[in-house]
ModelCIF file with pLDDT and N, C-alpha, C, O atoms, coordinates in Angstrom:
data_MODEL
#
_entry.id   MODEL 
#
_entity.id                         1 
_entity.type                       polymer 
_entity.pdbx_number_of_molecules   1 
#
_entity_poly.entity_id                      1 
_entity_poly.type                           'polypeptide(L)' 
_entity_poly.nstd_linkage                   no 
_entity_poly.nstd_monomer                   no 
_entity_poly.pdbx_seq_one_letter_code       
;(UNK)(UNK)(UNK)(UNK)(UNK)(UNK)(UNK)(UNK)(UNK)(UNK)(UNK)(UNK)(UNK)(UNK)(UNK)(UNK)
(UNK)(UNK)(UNK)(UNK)(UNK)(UNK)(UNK)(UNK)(UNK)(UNK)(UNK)(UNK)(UNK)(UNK)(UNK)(UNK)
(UNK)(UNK)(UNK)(UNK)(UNK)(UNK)
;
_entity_poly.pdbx_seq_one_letter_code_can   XXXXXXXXXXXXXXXXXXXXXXXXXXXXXXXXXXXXXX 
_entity_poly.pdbx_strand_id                 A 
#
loop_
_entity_poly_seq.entity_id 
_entity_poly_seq.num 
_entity_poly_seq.mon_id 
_entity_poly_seq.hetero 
1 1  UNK n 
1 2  UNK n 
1 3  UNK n 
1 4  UNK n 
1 5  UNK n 
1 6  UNK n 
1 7  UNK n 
1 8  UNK n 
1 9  UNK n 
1 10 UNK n 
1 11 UNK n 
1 12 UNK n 
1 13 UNK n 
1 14 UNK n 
1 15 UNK n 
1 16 UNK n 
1 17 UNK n 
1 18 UNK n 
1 19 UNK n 
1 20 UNK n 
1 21 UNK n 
1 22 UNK n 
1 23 UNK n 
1 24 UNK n 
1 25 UNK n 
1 26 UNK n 
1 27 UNK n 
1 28 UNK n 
1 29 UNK n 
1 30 UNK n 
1 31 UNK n 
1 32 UNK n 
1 33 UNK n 
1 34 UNK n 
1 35 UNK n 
1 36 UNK n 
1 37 UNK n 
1 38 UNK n 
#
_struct_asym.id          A 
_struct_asym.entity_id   1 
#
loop_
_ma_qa_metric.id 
_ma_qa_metric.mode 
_ma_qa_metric.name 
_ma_qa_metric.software_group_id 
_ma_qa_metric.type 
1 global pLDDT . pLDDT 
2 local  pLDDT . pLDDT 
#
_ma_qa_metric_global.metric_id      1 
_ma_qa_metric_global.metric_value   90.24 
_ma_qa_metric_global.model_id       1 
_ma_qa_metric_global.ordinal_id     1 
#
loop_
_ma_qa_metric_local.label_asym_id 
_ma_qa_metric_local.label_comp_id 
_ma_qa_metric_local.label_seq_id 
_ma_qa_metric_local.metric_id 
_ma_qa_metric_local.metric_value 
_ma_qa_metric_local.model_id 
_ma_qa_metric_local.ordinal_id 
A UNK 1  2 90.00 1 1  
A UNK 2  2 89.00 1 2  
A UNK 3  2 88.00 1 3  
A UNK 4  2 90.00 1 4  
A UNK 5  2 92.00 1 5  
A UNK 6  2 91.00 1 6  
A UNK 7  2 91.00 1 7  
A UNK 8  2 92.00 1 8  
A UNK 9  2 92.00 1 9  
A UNK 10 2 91.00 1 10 
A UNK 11 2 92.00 1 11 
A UNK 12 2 92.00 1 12 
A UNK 13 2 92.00 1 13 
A UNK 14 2 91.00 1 14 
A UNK 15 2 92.00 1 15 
A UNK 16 2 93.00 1 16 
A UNK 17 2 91.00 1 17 
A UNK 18 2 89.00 1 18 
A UNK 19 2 91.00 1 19 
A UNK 20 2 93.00 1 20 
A UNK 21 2 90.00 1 21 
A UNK 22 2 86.00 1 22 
A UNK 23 2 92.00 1 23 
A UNK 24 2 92.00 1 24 
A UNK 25 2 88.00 1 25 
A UNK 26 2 85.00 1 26 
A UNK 27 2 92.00 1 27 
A UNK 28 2 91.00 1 28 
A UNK 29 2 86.00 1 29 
A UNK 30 2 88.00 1 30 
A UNK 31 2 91.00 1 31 
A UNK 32 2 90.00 1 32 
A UNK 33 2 87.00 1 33 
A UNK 34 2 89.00 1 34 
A UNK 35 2 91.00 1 35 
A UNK 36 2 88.00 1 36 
A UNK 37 2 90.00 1 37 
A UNK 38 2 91.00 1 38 
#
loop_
_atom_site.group_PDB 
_atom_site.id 
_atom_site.type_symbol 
_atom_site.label_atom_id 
_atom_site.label_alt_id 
_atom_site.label_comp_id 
_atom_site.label_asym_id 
_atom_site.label_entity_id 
_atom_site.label_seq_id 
_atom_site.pdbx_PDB_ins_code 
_atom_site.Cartn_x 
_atom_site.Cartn_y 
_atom_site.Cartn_z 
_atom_site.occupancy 
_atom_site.B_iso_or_equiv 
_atom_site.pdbx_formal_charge 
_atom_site.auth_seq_id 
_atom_site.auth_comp_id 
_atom_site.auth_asym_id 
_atom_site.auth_atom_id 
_atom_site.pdbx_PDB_model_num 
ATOM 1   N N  . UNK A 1 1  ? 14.750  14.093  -19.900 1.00 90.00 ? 1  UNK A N  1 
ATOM 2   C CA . UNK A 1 1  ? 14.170  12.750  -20.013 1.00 90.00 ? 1  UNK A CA 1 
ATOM 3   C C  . UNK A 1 1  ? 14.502  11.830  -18.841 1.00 90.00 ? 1  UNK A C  1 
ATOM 4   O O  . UNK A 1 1  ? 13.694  11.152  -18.206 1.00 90.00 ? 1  UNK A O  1 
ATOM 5   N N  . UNK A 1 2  ? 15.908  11.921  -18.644 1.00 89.00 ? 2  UNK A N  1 
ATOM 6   C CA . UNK A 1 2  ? 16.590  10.711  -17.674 1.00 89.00 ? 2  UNK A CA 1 
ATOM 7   C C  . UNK A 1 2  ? 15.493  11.104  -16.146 1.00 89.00 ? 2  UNK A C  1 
ATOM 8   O O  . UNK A 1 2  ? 15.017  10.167  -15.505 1.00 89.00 ? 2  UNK A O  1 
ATOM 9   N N  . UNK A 1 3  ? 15.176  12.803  -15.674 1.00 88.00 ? 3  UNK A N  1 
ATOM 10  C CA . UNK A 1 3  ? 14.621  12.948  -14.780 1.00 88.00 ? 3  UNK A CA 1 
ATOM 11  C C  . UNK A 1 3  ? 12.852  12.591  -14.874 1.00 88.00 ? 3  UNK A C  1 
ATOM 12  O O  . UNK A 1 3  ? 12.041  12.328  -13.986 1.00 88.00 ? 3  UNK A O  1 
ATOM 13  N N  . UNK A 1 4  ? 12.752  12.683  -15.922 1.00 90.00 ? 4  UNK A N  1 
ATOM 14  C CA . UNK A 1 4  ? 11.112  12.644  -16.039 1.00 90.00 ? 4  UNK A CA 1 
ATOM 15  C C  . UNK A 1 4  ? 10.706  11.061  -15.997 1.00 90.00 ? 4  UNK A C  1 
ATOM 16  O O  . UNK A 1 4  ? 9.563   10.768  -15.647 1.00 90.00 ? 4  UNK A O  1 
ATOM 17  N N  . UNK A 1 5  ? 11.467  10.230  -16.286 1.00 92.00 ? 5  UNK A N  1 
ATOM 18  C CA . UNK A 1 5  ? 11.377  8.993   -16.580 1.00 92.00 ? 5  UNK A CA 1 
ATOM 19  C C  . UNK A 1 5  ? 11.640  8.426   -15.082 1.00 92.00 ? 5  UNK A C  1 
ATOM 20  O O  . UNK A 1 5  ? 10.682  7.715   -14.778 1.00 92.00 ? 5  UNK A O  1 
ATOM 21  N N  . UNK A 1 6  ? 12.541  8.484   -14.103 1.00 91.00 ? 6  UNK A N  1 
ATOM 22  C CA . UNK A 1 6  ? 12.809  8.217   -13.126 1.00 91.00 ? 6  UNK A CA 1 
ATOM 23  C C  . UNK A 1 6  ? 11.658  8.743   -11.930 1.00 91.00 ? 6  UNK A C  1 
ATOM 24  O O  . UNK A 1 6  ? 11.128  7.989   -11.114 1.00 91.00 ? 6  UNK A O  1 
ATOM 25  N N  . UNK A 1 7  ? 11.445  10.052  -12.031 1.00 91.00 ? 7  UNK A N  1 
ATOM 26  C CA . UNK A 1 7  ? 9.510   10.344  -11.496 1.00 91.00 ? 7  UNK A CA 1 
ATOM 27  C C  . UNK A 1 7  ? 8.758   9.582   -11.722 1.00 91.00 ? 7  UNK A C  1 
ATOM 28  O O  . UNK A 1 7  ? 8.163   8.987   -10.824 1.00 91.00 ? 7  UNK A O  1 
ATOM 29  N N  . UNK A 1 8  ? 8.563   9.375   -12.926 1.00 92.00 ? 8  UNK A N  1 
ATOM 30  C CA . UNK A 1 8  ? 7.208   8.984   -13.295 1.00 92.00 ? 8  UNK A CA 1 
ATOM 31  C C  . UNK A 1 8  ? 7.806   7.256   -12.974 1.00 92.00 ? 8  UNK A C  1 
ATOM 32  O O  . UNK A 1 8  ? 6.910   6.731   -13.634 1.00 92.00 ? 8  UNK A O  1 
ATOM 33  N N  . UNK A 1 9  ? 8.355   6.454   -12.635 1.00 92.00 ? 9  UNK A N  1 
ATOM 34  C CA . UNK A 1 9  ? 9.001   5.369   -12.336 1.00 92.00 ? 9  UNK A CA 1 
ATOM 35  C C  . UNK A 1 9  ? 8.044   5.220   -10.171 1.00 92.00 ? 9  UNK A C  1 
ATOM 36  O O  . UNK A 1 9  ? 7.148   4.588   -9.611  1.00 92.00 ? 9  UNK A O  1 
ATOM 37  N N  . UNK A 1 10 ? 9.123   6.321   -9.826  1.00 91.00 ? 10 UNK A N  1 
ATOM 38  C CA . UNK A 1 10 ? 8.802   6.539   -8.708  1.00 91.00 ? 10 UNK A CA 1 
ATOM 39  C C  . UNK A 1 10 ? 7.532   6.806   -7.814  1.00 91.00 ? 10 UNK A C  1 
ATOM 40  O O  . UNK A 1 10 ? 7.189   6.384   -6.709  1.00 91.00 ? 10 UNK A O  1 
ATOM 41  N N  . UNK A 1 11 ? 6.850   7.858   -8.919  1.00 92.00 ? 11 UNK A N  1 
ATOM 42  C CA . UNK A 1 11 ? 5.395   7.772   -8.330  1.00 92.00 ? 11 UNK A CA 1 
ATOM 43  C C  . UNK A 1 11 ? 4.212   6.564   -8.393  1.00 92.00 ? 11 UNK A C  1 
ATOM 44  O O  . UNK A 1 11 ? 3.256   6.260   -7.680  1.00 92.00 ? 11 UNK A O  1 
ATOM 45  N N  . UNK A 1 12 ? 4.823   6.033   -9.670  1.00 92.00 ? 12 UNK A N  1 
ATOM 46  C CA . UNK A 1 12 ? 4.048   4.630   -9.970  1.00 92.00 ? 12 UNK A CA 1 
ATOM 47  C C  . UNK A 1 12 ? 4.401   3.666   -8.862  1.00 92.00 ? 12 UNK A C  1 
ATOM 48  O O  . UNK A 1 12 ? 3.627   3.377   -7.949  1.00 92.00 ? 12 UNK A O  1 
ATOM 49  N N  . UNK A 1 13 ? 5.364   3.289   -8.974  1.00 92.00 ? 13 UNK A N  1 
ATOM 50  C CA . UNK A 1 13 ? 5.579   2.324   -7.991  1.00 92.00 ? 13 UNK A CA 1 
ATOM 51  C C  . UNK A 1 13 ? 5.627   2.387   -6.630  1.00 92.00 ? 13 UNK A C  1 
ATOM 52  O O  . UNK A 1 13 ? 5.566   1.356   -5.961  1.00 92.00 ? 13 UNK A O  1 
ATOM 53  N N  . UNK A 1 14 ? 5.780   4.012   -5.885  1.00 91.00 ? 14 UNK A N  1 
ATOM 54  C CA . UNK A 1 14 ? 5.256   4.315   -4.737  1.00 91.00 ? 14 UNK A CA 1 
ATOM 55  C C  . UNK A 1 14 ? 4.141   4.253   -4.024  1.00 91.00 ? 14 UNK A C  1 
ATOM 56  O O  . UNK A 1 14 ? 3.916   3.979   -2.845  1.00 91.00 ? 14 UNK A O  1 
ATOM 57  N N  . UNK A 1 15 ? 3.067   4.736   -5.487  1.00 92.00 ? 15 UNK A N  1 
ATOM 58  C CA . UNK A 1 15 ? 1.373   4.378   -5.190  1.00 92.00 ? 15 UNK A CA 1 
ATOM 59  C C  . UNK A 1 15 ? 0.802   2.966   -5.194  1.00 92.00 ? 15 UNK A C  1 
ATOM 60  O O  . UNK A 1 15 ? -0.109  2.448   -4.547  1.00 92.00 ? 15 UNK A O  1 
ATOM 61  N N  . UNK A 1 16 ? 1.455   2.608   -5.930  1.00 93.00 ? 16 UNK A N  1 
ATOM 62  C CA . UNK A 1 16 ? 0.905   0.974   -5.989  1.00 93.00 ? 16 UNK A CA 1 
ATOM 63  C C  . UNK A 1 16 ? 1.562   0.240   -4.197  1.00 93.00 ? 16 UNK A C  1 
ATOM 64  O O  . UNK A 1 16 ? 0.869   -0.315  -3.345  1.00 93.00 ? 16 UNK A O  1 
ATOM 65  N N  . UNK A 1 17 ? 2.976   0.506   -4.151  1.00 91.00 ? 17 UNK A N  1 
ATOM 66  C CA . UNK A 1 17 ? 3.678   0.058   -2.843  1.00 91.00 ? 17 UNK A CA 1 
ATOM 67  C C  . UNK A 1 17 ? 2.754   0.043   -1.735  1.00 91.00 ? 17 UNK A C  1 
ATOM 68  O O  . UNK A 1 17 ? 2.304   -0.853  -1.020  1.00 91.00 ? 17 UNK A O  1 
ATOM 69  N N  . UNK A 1 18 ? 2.564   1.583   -1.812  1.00 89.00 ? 18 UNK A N  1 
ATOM 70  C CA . UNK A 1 18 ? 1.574   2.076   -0.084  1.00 89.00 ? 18 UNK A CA 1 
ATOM 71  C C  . UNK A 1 18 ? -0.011  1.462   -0.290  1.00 89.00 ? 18 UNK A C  1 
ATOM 72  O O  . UNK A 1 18 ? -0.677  1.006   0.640   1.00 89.00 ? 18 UNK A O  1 
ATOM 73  N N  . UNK A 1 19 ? -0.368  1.531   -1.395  1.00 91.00 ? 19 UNK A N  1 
ATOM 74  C CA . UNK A 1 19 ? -1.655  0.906   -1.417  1.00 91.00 ? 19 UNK A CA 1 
ATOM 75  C C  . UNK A 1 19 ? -1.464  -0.490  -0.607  1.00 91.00 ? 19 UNK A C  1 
ATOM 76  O O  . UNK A 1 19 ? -1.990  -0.907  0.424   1.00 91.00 ? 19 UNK A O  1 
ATOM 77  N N  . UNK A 1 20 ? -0.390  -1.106  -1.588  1.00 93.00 ? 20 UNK A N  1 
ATOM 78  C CA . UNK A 1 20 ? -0.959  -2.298  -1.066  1.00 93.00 ? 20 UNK A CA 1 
ATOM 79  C C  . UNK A 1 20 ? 0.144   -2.512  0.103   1.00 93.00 ? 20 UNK A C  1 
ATOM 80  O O  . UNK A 1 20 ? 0.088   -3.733  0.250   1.00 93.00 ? 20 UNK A O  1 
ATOM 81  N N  . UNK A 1 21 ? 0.978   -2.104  0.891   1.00 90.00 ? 21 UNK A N  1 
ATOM 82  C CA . UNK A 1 21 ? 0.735   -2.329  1.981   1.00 90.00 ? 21 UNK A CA 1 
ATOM 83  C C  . UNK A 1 21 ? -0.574  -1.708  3.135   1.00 90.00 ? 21 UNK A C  1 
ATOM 84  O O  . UNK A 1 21 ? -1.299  -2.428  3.822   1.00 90.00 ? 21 UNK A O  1 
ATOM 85  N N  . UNK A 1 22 ? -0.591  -0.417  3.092   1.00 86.00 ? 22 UNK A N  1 
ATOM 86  C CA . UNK A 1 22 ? -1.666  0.037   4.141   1.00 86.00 ? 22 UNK A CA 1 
ATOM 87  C C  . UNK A 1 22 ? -3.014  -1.106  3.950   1.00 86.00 ? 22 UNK A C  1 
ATOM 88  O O  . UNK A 1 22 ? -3.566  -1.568  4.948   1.00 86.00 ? 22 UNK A O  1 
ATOM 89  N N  . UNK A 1 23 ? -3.504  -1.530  2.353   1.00 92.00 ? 23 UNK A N  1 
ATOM 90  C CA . UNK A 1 23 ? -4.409  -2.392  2.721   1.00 92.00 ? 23 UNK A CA 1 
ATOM 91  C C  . UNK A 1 23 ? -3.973  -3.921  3.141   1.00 92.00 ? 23 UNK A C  1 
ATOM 92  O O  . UNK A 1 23 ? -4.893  -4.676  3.455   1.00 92.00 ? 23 UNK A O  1 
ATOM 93  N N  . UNK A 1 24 ? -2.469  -4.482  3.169   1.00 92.00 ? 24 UNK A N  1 
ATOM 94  C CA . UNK A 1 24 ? -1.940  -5.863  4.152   1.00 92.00 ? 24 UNK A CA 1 
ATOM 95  C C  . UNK A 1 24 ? -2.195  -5.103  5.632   1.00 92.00 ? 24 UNK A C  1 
ATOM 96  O O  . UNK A 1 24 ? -2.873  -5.772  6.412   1.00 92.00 ? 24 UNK A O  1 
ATOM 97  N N  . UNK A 1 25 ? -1.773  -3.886  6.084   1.00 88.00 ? 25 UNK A N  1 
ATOM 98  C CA . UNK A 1 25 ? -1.855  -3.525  7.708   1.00 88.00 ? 25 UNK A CA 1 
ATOM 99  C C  . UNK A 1 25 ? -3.132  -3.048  7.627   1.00 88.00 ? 25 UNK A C  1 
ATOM 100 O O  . UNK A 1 25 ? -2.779  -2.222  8.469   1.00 88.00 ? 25 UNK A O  1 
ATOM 101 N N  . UNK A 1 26 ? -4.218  -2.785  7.436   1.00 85.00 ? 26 UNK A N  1 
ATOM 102 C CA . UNK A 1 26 ? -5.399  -2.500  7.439   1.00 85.00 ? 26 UNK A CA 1 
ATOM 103 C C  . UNK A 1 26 ? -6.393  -4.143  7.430   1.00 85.00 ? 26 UNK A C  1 
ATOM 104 O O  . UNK A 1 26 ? -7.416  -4.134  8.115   1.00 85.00 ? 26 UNK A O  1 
ATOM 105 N N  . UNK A 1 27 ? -6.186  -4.924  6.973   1.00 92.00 ? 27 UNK A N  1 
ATOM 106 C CA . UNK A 1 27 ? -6.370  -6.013  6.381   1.00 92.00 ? 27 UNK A CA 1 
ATOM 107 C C  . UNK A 1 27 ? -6.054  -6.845  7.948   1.00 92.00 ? 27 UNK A C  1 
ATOM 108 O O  . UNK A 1 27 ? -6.987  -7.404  8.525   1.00 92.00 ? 27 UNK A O  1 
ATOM 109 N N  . UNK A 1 28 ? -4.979  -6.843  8.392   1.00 91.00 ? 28 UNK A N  1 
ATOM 110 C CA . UNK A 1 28 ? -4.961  -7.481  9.591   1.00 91.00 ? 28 UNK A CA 1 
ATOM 111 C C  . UNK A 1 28 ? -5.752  -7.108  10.795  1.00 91.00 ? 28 UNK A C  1 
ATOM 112 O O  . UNK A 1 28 ? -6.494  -7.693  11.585  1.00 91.00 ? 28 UNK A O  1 
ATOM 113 N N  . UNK A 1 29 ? -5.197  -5.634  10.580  1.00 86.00 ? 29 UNK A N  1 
ATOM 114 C CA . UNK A 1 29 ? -6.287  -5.041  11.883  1.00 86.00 ? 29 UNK A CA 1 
ATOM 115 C C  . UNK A 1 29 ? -7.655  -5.476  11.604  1.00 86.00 ? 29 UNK A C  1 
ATOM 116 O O  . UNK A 1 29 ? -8.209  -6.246  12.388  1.00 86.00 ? 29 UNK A O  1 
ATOM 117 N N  . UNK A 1 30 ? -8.116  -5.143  10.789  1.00 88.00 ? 30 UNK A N  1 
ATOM 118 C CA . UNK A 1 30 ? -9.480  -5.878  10.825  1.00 88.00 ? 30 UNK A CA 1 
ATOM 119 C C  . UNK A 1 30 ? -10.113 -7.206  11.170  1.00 88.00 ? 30 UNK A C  1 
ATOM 120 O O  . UNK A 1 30 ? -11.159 -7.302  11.813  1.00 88.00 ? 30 UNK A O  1 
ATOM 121 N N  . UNK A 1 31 ? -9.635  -7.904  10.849  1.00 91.00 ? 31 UNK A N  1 
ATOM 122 C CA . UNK A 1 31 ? -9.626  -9.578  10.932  1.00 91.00 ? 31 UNK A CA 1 
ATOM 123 C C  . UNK A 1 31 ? -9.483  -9.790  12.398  1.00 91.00 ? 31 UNK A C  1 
ATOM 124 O O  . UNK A 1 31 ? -10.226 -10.499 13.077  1.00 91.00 ? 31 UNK A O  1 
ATOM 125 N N  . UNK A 1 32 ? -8.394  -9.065  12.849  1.00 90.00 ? 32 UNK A N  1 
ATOM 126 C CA . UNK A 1 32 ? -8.173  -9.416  14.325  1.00 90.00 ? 32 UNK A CA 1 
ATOM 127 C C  . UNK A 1 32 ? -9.112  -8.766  14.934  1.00 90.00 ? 32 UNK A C  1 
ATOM 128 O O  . UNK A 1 32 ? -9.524  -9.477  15.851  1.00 90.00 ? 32 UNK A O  1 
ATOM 129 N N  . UNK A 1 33 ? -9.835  -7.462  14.878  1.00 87.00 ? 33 UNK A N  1 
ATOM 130 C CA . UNK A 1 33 ? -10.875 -7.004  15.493  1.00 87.00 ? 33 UNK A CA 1 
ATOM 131 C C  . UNK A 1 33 ? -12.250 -7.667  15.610  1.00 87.00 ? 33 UNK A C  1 
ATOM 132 O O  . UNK A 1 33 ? -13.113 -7.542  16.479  1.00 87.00 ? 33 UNK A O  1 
ATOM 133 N N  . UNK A 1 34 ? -12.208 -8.588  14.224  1.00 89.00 ? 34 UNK A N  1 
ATOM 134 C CA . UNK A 1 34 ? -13.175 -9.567  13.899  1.00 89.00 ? 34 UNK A CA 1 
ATOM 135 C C  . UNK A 1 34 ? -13.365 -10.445 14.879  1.00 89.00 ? 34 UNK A C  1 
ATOM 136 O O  . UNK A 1 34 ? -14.361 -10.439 15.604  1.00 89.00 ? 34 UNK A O  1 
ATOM 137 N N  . UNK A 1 35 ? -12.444 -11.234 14.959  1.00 91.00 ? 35 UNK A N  1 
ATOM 138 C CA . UNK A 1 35 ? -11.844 -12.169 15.513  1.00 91.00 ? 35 UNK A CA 1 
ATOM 139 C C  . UNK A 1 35 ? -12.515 -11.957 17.233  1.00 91.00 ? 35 UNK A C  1 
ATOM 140 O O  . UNK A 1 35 ? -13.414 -12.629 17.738  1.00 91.00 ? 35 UNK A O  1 
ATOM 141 N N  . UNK A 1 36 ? -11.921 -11.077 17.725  1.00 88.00 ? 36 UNK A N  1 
ATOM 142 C CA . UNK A 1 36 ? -12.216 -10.665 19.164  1.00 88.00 ? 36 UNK A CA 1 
ATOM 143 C C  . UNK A 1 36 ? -13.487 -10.043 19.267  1.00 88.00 ? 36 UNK A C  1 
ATOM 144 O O  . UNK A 1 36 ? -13.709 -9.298  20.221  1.00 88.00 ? 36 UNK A O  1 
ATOM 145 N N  . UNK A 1 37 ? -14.505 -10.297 18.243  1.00 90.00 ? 37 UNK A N  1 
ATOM 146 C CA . UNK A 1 37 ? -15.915 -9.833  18.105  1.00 90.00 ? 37 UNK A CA 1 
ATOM 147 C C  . UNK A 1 37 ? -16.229 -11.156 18.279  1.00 90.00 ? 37 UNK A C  1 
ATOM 148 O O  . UNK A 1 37 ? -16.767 -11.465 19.342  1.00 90.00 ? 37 UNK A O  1 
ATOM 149 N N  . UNK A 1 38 ? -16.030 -11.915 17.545  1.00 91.00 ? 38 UNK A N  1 
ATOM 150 C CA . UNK A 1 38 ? -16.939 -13.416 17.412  1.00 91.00 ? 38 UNK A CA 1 
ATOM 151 C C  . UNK A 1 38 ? -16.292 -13.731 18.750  1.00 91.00 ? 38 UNK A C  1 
ATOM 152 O O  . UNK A 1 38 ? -16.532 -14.797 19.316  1.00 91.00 ? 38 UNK A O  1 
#
């Protein structure tokens, strides 16, 4: 239990983590590419 509970802890909150950073650093790059378009 103590291990299954601590996984399933870890993968949750790992996937949610990287999501939402890669879309904050994805999110900038864009804007700034924007940016130097207009």
């Amino acid at each position: 239990t103590p291990v299954l509970l601590a996984g399933a802890a870890a993968v949750v909150g790992g996937a949610i983590s990287m999501a939402l950073g890669e879309y904050v650093s994805v999110s900038s790059q864009r804007d700034s590419e924007r940016a130097l378009i207009d």
